[in-house]
C-alpha atoms as a PDB file:
ATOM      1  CA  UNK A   1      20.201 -43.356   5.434  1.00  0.00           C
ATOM      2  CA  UNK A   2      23.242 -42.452   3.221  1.00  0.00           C
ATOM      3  CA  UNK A   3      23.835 -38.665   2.146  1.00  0.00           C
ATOM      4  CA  UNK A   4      22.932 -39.754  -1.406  1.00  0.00           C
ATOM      5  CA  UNK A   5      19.647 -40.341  -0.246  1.00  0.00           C
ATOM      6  CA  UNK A   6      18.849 -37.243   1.815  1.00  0.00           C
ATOM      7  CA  UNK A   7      18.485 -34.696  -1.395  1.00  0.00           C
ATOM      8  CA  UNK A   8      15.457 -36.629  -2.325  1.00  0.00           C
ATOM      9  CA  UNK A   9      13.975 -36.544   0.954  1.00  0.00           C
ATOM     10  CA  UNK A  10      14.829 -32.810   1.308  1.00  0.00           C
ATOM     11  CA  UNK A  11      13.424 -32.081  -1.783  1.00  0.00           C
ATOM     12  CA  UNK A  12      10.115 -34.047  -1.383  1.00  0.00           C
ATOM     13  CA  UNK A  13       9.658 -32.329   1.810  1.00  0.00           C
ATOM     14  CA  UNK A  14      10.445 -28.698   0.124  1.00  0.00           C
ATOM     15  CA  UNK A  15       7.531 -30.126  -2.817  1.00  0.00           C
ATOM     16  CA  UNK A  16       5.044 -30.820   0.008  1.00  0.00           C
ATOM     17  CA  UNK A  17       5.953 -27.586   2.051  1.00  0.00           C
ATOM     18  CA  UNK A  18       6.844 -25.301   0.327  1.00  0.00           C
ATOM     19  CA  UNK A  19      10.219 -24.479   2.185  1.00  0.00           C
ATOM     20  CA  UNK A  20      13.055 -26.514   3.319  1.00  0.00           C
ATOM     21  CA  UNK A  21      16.261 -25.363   5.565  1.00  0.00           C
ATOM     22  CA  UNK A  22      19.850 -27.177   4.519  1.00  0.00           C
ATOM     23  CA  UNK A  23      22.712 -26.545   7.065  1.00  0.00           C
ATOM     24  CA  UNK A  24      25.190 -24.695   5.849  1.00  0.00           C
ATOM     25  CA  UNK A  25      24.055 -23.157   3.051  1.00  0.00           C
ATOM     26  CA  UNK A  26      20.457 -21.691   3.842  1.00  0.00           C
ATOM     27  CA  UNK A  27      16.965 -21.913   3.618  1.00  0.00           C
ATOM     28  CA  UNK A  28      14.638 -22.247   0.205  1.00  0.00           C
ATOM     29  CA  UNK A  29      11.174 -20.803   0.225  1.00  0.00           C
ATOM     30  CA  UNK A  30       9.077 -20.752  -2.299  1.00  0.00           C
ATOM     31  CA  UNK A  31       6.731 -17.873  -2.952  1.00  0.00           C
ATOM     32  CA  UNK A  32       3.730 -17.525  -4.803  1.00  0.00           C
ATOM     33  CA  UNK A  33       3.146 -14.157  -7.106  1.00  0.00           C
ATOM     34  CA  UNK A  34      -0.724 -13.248  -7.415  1.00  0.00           C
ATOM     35  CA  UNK A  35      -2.081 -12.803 -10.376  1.00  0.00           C
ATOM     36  CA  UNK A  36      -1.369  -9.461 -12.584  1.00  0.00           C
ATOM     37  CA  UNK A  37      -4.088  -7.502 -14.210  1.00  0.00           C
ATOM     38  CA  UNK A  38      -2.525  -5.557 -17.184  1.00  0.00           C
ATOM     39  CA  UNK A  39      -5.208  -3.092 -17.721  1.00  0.00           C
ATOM     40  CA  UNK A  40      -3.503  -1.561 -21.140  1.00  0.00           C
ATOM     41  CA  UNK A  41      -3.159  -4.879 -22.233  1.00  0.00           C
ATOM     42  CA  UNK A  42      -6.508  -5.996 -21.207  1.00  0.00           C
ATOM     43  CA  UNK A  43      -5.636  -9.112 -19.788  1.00  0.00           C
ATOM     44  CA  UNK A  44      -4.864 -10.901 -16.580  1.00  0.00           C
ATOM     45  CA  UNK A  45      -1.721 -12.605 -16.132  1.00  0.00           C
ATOM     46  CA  UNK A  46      -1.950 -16.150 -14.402  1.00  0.00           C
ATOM     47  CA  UNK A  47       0.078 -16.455 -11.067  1.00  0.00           C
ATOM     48  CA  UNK A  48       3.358 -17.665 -10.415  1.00  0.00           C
ATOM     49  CA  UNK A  49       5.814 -19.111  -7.837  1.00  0.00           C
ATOM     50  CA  UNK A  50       9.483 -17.847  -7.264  1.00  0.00           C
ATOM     51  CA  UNK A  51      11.968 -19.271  -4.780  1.00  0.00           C
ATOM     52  CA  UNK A  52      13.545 -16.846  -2.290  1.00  0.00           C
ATOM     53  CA  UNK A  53      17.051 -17.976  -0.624  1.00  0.00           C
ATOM     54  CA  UNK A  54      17.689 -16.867   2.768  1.00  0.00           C
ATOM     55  CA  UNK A  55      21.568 -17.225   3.514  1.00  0.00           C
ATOM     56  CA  UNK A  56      21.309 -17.574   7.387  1.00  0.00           C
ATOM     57  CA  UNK A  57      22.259 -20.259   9.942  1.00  0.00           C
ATOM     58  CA  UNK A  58      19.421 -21.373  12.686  1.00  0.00           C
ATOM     59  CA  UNK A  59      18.623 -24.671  13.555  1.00  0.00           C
ATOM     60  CA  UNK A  60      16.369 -27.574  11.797  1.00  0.00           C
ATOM     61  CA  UNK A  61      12.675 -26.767  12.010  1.00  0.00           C
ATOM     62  CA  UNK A  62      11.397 -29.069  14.315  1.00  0.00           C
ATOM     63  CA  UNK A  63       8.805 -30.065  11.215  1.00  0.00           C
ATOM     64  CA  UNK A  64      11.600 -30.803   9.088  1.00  0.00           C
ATOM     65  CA  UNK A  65      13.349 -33.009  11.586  1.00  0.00           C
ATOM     66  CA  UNK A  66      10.160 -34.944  11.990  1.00  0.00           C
ATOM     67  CA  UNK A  67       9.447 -35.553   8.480  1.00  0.00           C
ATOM     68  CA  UNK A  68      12.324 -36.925   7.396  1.00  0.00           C
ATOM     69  CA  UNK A  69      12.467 -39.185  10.662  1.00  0.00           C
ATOM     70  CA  UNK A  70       8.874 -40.394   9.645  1.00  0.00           C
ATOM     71  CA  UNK A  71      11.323 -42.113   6.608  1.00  0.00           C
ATOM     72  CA  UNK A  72      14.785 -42.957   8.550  1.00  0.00           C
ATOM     73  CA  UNK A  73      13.841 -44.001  11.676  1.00  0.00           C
ATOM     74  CA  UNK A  74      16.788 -42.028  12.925  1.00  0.00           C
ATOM     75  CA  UNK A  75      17.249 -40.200  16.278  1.00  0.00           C
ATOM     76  CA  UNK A  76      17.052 -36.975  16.182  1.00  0.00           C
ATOM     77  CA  UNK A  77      20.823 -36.107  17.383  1.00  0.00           C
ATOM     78  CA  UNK A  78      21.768 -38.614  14.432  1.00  0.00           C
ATOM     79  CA  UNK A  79      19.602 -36.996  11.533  1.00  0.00           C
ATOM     80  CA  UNK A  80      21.075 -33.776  12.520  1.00  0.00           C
ATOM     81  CA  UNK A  81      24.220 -34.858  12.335  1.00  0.00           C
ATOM     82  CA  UNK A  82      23.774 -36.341   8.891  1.00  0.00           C
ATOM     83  CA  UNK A  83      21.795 -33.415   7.530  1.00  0.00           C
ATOM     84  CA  UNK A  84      25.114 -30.882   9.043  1.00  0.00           C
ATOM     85  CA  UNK A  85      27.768 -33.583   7.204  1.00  0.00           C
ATOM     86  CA  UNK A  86      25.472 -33.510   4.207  1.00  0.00           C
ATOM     87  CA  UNK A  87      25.877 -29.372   3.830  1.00  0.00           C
ATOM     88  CA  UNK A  88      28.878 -29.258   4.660  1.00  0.00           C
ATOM     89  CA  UNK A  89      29.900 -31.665   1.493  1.00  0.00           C
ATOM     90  CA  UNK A  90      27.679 -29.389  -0.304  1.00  0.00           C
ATOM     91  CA  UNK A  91      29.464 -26.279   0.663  1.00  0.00           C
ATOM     92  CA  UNK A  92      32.614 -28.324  -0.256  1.00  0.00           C
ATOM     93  CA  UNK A  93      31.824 -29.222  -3.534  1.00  0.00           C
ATOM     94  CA  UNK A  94      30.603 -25.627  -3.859  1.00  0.00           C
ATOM     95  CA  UNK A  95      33.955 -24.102  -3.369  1.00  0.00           C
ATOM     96  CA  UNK A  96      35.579 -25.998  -5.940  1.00  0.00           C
ATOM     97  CA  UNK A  97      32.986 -26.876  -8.647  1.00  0.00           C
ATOM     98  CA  UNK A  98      31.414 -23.473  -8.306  1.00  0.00           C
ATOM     99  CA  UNK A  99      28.087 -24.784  -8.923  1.00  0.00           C
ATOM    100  CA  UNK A 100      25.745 -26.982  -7.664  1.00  0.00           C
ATOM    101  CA  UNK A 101      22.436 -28.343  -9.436  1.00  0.00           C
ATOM    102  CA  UNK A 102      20.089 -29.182  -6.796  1.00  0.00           C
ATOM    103  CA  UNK A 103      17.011 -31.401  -7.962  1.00  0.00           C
ATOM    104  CA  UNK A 104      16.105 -29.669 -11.204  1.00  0.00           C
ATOM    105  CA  UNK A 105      15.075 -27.044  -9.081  1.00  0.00           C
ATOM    106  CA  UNK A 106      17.914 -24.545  -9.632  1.00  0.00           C
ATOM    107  CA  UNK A 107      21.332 -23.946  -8.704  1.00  0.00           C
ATOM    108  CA  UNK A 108      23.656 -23.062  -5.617  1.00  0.00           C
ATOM    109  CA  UNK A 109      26.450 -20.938  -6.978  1.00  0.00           C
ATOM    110  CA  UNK A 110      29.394 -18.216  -5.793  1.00  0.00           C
ATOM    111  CA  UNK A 111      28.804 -14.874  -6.944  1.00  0.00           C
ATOM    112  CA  UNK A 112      31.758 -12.124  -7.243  1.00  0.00           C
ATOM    113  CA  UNK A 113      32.013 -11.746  -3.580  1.00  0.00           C
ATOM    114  CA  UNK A 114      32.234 -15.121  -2.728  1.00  0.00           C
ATOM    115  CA  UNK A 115      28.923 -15.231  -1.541  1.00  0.00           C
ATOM    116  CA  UNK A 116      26.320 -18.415  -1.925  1.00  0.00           C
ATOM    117  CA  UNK A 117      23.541 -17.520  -3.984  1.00  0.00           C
ATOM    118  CA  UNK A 118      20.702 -19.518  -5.400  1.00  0.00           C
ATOM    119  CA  UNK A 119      19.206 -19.491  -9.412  1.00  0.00           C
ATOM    120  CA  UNK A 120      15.996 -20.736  -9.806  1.00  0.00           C
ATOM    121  CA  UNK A 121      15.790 -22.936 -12.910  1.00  0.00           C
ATOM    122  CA  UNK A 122      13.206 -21.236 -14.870  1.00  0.00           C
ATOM    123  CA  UNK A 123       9.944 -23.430 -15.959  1.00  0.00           C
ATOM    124  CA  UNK A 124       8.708 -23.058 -19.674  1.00  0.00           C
ATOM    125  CA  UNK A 125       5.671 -24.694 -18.884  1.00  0.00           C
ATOM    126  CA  UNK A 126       2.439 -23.030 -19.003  1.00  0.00           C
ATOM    127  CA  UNK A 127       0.320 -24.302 -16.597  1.00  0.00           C
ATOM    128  CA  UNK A 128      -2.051 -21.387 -16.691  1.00  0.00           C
ATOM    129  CA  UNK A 129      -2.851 -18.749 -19.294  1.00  0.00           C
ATOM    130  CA  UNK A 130      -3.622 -15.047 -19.804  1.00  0.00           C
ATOM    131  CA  UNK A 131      -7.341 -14.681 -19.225  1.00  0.00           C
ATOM    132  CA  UNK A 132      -8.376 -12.114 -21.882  1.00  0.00           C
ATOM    133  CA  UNK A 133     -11.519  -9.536 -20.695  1.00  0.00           C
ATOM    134  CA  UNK A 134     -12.760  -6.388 -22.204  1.00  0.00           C
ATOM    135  CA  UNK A 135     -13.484  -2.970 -21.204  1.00  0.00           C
ATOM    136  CA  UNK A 136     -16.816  -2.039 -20.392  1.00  0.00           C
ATOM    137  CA  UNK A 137     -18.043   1.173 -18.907  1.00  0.00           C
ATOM    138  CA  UNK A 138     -20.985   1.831 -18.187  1.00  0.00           C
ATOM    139  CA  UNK A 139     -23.640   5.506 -18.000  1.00  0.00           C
ATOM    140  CA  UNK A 140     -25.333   4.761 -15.141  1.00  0.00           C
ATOM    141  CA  UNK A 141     -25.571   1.372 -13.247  1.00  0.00           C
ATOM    142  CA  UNK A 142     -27.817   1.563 -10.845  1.00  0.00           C
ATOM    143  CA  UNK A 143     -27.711  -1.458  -7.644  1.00  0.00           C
ATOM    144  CA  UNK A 144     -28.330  -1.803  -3.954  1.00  0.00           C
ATOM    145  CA  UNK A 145     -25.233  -1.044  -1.634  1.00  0.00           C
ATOM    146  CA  UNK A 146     -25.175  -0.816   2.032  1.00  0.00           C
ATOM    147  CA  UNK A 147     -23.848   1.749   3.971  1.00  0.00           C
ATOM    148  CA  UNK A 148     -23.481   1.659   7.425  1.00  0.00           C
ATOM    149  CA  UNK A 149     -27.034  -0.891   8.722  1.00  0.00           C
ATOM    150  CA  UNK A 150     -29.217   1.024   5.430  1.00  0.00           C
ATOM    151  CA  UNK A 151     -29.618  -0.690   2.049  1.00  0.00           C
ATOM    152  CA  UNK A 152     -29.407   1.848  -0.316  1.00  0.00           C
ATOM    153  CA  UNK A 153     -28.937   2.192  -3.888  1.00  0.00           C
ATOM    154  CA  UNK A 154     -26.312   3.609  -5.951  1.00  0.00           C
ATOM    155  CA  UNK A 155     -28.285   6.348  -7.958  1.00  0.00           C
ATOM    156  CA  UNK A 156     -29.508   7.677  -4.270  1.00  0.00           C
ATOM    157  CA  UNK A 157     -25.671   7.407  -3.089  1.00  0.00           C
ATOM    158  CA  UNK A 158     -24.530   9.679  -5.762  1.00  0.00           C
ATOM    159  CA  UNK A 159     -27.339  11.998  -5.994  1.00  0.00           C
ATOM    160  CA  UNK A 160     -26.437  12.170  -1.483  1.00  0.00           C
ATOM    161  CA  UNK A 161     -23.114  13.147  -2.744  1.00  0.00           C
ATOM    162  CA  UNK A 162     -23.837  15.776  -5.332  1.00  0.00           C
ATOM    163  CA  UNK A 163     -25.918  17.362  -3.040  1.00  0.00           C
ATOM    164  CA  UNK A 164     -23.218  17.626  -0.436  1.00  0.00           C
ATOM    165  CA  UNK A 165     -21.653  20.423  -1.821  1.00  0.00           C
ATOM    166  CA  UNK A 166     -24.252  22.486  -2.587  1.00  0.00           C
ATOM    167  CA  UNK A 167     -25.382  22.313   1.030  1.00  0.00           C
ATOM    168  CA  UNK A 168     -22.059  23.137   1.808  1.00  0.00           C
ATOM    169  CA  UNK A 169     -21.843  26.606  -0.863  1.00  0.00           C
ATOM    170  CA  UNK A 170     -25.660  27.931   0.448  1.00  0.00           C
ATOM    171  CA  UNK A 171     -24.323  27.684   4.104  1.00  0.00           C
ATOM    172  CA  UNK A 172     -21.351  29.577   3.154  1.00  0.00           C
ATOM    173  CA  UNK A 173     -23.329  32.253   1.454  1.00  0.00           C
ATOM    174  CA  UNK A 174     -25.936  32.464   4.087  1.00  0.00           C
ATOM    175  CA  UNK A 175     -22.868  32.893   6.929  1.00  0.00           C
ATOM    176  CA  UNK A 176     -21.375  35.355   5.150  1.00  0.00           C
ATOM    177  CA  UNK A 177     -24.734  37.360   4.382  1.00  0.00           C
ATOM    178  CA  UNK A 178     -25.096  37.080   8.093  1.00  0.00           C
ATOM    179  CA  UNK A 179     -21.906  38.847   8.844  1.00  0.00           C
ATOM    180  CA  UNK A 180     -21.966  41.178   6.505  1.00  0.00           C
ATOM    181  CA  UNK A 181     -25.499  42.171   8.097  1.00  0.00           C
ATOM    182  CA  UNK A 182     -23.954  42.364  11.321  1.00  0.00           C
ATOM    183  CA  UNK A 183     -21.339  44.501  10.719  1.00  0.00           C
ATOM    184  CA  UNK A 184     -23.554  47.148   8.836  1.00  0.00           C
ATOM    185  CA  UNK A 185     -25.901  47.046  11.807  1.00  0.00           C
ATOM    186  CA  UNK A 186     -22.954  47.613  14.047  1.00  0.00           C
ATOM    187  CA  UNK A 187     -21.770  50.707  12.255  1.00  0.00           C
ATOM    188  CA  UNK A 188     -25.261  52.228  12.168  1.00  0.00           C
ATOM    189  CA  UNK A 189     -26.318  51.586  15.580  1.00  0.00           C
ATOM    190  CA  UNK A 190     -22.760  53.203  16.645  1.00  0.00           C
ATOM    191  CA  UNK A 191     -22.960  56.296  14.788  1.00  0.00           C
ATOM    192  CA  UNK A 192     -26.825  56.447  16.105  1.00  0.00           C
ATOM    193  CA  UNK A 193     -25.939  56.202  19.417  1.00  0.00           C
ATOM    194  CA  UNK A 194     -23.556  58.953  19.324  1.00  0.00           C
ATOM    195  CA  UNK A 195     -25.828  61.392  17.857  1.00  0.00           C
ATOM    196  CA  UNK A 196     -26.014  63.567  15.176  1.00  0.00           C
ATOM    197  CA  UNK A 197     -27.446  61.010  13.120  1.00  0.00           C
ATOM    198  CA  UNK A 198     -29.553  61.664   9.975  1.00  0.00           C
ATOM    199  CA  UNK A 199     -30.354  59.087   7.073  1.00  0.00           C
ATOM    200  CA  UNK A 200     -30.290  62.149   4.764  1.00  0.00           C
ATOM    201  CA  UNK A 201     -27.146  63.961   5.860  1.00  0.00           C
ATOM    202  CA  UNK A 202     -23.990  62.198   4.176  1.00  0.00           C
ATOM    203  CA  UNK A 203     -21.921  63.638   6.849  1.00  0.00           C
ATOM    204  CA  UNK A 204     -21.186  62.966  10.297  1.00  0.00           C
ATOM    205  CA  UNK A 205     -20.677  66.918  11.095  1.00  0.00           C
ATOM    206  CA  UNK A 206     -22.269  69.300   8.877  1.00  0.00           C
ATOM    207  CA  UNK A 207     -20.217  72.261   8.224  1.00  0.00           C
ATOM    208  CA  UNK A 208     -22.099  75.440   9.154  1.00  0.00           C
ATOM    209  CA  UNK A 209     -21.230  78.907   7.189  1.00  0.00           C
ATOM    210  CA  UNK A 210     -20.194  81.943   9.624  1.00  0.00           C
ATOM    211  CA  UNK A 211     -19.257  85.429   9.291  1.00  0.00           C
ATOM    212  CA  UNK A 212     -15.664  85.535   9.702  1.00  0.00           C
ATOM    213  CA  UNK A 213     -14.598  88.770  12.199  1.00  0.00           C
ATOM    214  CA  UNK A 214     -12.345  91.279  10.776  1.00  0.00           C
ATOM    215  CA  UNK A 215      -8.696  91.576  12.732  1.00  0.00           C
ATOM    216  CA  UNK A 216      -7.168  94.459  10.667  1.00  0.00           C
ATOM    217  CA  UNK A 217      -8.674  98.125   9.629  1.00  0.00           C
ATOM    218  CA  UNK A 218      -8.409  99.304   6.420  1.00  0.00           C
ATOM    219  CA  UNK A 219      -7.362 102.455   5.772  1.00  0.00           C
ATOM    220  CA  UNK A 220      -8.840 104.924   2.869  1.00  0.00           C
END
């Protein structure tokens, strides 16, 4: 097989695949973009396909290798070679076209740095459009959902929710009544225990009046 005929193969490989690796310069992989739900715009935006270039040097995926010798008949140590010579001609005419169209695909180009880079060709074709939707909310919408190995519903999931929190702000309350029992208990049954204790006397030691003695004599 001549180098001519190798960028077809390559490229019916990278159409069947998905991906294809060409010595020398790198390896093409196309990606596929999910679809895109634009909520403001209320619409969902079909999918898409990008090709990433990796600019790195391994050897010939062992997929690759057999593919194309399912249409040369070549050994393997041949179809190597040819696929090395073939990107290193590519490289070649690289350096001093600057450009390189490969299949209607896209192109291999230099950037500033001297780098190879890859430009995807981009497809005006609309194979899928924007699927249009609108925006319905709804009250309540009541329907079973399991949780767990239950069946439930939604209305009891919510209402098992709402009632979470109030559980939680009557055991707070009820703790806190709790210690604040405690504590007045505490200071009660300590100030009993000493003694002196009456539930009518305000104060811990009543002050009793006396008669004060006299420690100087007046004189008439």
């Amino acid at each position: 097989m001549s180098l001519i005929q190798l960028p077809q193969v390559l490229y019916r490989y990278f159409s069947l695949n998905g991906n294809v690796h060409i010595p020398g310069l790198g390896h093409l992989n196309l990606c596929r973009i999910p679809a895109i739900n634009d909520f403001i715009g209320k619409k969902i935006l079909p999918f898409s396909y990008v090709i990433r270039f990796d600019r790195w040097e391994d050897s010939i995926p062992a997929e690759q290798i057999a593919y194309i010798q399912k249409y040369t008949g070549l050994e393997k140590s041949q179809l190597e070679d040819q696929l090395r010579n073939l990107g290193e001609e590519m490289k070649l005419r690289l350096h001093q076209e600057g450009k390189i169209d490969w299949q209607g695909v896209g192109s291999f180009m230099l950037n500033e740095n001297g780098e190879i880079v890859f430009h995807q060709k981009m497809n005006n074709t609309a194979t899928h459009s924007d699927v249009r939707y609108k925006h319905i909310i709804r009250e309540k919408v009541d329907h079973p959902v399991v949780v767990g190995e239950q069946e439930t519903t939604l209305a009891e999931m919510e209402d098992y929710f709402e009632e979470k929190p109030k559980q939680r702000f009557f055991s707070g309350w009820r703790l806190g009544a709790a210690i604040l029992l405690i504590l007045i208990v505490s200071a009660l049954s300590f100030r009993f225990f000493i003694g002196n204790f009456n539930l009518f006397e305000p104060m811990y030691s009543p002050i009793n009046p006396i008669d004060p003695v006299s420690t100087h004599l007046i004189l008439k």
